[in-house]
Protein backbone atom coordinates (compact mmCIF):
# COMPACT_ATOMS: atom_id res chain seq x y z
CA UNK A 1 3.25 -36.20 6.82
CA UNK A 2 4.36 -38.14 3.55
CA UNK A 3 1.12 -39.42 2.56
CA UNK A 4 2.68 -40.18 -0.97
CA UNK A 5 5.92 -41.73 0.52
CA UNK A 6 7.89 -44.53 -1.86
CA UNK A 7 5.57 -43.11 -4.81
CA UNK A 8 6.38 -42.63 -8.20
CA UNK A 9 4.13 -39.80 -9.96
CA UNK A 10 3.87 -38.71 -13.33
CA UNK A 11 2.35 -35.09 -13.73
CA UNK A 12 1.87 -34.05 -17.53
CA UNK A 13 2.04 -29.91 -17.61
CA UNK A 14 4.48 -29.74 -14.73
CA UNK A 15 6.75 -27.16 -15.21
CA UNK A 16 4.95 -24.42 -14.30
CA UNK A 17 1.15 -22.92 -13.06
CA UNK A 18 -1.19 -26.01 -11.38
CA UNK A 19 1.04 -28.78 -12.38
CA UNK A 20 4.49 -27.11 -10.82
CA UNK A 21 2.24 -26.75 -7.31
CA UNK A 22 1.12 -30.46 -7.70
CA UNK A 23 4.67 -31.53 -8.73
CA UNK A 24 6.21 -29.62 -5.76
CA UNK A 25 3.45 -30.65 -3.22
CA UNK A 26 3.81 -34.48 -4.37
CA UNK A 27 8.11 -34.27 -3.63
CA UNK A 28 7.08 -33.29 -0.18
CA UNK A 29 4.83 -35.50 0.54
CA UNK A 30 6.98 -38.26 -0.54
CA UNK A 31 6.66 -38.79 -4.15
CA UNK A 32 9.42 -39.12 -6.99
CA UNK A 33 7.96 -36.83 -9.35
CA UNK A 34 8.63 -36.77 -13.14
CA UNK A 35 7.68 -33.91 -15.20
CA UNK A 36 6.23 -33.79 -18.77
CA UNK A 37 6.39 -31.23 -20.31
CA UNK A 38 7.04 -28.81 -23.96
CA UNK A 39 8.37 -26.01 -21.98
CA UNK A 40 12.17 -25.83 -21.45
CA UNK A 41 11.77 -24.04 -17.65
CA UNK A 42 10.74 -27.36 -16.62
CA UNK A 43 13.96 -28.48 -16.37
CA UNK A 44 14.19 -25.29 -13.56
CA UNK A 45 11.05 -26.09 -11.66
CA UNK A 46 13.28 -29.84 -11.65
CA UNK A 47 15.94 -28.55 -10.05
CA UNK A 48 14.62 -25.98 -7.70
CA UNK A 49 12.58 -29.47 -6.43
CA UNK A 50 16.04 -31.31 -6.24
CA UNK A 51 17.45 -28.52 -4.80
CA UNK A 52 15.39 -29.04 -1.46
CA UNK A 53 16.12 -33.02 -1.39
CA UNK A 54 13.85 -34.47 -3.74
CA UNK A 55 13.24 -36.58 -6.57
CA UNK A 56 12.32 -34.66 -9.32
CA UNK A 57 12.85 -35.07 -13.09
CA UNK A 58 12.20 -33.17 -16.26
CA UNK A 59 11.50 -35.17 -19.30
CA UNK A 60 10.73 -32.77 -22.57
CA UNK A 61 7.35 -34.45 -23.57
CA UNK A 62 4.42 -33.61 -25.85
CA UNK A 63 1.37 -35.88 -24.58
CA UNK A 64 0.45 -36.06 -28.11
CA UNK A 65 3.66 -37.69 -29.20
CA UNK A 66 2.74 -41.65 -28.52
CA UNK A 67 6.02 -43.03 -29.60
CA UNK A 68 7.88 -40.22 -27.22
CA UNK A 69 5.68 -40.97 -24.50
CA UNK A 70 5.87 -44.88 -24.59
CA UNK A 71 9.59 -44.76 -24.77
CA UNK A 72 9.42 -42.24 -21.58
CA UNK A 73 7.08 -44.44 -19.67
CA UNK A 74 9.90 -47.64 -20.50
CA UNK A 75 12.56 -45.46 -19.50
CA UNK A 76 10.63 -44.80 -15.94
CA UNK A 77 9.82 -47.94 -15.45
CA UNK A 78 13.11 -49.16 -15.91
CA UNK A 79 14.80 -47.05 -13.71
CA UNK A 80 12.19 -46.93 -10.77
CA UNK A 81 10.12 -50.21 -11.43
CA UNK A 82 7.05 -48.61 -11.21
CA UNK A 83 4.77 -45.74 -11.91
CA UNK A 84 1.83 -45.32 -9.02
CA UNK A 85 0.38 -41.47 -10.23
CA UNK A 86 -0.74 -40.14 -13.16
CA UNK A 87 -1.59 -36.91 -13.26
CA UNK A 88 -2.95 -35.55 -16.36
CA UNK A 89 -3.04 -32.19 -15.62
CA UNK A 90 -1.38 -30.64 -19.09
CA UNK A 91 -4.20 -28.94 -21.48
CA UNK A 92 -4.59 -25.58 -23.82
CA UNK A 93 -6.94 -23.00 -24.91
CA UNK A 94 -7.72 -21.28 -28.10
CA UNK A 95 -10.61 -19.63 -27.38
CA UNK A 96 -13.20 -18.31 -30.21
CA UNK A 97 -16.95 -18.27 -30.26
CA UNK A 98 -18.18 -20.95 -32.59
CA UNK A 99 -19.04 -18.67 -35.58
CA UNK A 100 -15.57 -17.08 -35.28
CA UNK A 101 -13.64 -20.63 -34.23
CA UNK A 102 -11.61 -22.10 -37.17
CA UNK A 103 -11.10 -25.92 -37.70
CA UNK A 104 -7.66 -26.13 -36.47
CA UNK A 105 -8.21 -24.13 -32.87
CA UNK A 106 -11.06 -26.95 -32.56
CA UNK A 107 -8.05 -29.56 -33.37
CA UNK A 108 -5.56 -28.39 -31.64
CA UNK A 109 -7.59 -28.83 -28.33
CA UNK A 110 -9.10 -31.64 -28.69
CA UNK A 111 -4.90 -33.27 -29.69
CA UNK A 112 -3.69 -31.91 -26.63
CA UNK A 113 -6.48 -31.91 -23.51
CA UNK A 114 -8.30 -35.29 -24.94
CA UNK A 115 -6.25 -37.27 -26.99
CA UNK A 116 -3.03 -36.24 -24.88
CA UNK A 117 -5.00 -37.52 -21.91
CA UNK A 118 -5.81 -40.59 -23.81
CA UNK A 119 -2.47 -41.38 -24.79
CA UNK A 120 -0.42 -40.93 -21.23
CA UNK A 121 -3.32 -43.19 -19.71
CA UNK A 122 -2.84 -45.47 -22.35
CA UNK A 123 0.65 -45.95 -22.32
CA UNK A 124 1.01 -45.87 -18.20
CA UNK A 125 -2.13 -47.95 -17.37
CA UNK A 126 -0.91 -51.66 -18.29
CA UNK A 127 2.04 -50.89 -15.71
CA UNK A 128 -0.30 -50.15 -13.21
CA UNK A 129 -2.16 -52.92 -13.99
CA UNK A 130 0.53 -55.50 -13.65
CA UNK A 131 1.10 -53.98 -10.23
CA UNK A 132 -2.26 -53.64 -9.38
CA UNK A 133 -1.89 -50.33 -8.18
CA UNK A 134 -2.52 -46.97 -9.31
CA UNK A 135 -4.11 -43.56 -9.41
CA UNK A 136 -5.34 -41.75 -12.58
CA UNK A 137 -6.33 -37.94 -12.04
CA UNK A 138 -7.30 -35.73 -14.69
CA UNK A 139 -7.82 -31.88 -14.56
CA UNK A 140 -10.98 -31.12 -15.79
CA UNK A 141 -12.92 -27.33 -15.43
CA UNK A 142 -16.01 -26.11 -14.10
CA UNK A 143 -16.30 -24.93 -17.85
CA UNK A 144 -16.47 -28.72 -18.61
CA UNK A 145 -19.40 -29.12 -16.34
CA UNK A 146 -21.28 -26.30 -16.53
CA UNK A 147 -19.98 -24.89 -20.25
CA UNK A 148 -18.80 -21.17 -21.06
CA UNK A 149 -19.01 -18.70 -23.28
CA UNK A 150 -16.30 -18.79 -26.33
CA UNK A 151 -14.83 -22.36 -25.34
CA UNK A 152 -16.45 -25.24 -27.39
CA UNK A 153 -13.73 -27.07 -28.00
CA UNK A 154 -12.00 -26.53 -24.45
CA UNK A 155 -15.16 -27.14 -22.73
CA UNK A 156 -15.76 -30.18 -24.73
CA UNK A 157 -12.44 -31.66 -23.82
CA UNK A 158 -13.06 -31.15 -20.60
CA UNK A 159 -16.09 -32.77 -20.28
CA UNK A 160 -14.91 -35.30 -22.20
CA UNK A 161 -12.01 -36.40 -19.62
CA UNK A 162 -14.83 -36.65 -16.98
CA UNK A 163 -16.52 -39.04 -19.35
CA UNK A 164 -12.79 -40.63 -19.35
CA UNK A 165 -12.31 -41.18 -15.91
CA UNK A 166 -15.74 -42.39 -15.05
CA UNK A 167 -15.28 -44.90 -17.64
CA UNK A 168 -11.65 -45.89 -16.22
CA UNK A 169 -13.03 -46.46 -12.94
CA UNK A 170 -15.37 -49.22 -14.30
CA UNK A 171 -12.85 -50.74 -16.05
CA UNK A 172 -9.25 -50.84 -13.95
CA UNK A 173 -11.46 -50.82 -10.70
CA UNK A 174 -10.75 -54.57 -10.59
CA UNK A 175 -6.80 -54.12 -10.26
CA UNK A 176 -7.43 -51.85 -7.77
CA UNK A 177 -6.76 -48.34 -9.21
CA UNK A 178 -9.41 -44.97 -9.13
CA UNK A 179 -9.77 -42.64 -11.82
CA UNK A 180 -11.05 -39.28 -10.75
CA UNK A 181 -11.36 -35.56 -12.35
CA UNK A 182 -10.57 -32.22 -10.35
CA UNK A 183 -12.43 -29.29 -11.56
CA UNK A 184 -10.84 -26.23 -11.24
CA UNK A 185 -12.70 -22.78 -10.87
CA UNK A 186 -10.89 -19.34 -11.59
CA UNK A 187 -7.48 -19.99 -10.72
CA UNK A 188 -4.81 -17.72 -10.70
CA UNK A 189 -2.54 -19.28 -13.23
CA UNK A 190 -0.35 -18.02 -17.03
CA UNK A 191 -3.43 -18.72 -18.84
CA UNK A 192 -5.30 -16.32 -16.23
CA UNK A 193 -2.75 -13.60 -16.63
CA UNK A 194 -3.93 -12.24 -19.89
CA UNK A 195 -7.31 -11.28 -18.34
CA UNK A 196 -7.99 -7.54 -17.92
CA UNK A 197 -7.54 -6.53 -14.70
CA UNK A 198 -11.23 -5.18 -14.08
CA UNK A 199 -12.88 -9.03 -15.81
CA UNK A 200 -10.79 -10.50 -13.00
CA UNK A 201 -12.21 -8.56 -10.46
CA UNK A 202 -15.61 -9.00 -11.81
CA UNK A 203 -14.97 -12.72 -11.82
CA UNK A 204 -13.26 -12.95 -8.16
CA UNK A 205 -16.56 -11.21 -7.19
CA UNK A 206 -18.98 -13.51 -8.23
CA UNK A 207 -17.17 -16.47 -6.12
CA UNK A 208 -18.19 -16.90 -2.36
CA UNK A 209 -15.17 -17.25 -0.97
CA UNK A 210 -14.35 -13.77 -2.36
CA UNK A 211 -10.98 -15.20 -3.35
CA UNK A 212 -9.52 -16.31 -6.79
CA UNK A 213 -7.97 -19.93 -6.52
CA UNK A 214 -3.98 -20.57 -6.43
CA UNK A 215 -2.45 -23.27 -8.08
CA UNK A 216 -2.09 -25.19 -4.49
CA UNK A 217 -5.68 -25.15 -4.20
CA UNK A 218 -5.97 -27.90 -6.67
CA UNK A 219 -2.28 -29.28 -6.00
CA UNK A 220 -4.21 -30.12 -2.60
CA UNK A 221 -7.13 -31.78 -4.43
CA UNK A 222 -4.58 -33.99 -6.35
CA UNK A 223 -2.67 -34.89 -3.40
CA UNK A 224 -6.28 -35.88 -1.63
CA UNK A 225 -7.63 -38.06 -4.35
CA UNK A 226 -3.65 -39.56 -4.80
CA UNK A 227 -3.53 -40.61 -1.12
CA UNK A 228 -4.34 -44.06 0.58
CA UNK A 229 -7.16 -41.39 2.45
CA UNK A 230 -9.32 -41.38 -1.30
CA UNK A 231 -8.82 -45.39 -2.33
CA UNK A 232 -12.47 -45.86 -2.36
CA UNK A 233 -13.47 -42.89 -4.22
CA UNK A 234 -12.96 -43.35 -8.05
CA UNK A 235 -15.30 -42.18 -11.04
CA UNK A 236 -15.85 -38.85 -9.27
CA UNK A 237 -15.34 -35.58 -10.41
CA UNK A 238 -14.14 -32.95 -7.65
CA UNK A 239 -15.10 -29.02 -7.53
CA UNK A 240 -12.40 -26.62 -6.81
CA UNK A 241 -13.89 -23.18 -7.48
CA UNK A 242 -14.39 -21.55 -4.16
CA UNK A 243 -18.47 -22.28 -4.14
CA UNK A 244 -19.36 -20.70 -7.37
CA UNK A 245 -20.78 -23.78 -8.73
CA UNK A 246 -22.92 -25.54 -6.49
């Protein structure tokens, strides 16, 4: 089923963990996908895409670059006329408790998961505008909605980019394009990997499902709220965390 057939995606973070899934998932179901990303194995999650038959680029990309991303979003639209998905799905951590947290770690967040987010939308939005068409998805976190120990500034982001989104769907509603948020739970992802082994564990058993999260879990959710199946929902933020927050 190509549910995203003759669409052109965007997907910030791309090359590997949640936004390599998405980016993956999105070729099959139909989508030309371009990649954003600072990491250089992008250009290998590309080709292993292309490899199978699809449209995939790499484009080396730091969402808080404006002039590099503007001059990436003319470059896409010149070559394929369009751009129907965003996915903003790139972010970071730096994780301190307030008392120990020092300015920069606070800065360096708040560039990359809500400025970053800011500035893709920004740059992508008029084109979807003039085509009045498109679909804006942001990753959010649980940790955005509910908060968490040792992440002010990531948690803030997050929360901010639901704040984003619901905002987005007042305003571009009219030309006919949703905003929405996915909140991830514990996924098993890079960042996830440098977790002791016996916190994972701890955390796996507090979720109802009794199962940590893959990256295709919220590739899936992406795909859902991308689809023709989700063009009334918009403004809406979606839990992915196997029940844990209810």
């Amino acid at each position: 089923m190509e549910r995203l057939k003759n669409k052109v995606a965007v997907v910030t973070g791309g090359a590997r963990g949640i936004g390599k899934a998405t980016a993956e998932l999105f070729c099959r179901e139909g989508a030309s996908v371009i990649i954003w990303d600072l990491l250089e194995e992008g250009e290998e999650t590309a080709a292993a895409i292309r490899s199978q038959g699809f449209i995939c680029e790499f484009q080396k990309i730091s969402t808080t670059d404006v002039e590099g991303i503007e001059k990436a979003v003319a470059g896409i639209i010149q070559k394929y006329e369009k751009i129907d998905i965003l996915v903003n799905n790139a972010g970071i951590t730096r994780d301190k408790t307030l008392l120990k947290m020092e300015q920069n770690e606070w800065q360096q967040v708040i560039d990359v998961n809500l400025t970053g987010v800011f500035n893709c939308t920004k740059a992508v939005a008029p084109f979807m505008v003039e085509r009045q068409y498109g679909r804006i998805l942001c990753a959010s976190s649980i940790n955005g909605v509910h908060g968490a120990f040792g992440q002010t500034n990531y948690a803030a982001t997050k929360a901010g980019l639901i704040a984003m989104c619901r905002t987005w769907a007042k305003e571009l509603g009219k030309y006919n394009i949703t905003a929405n948020a996915v909140a991830p739970g514990f996924i098993i992802t890079d960042m996830t990997d440098a977790i002791p082994d016996d916190l994972k564990k701890g955390a796996i058993a507090q979720i109802p499902a009794r199962r940590a999260g893959q990256p295709v879990d919220i590739a899936n959710a992406y795909l859902f709220l991308a689809s023709e199946e989700a063009s009334f929902i918009s403004g809406q933020v979606l839990g992915v965390n196997g029940g844990i927050a209810l």
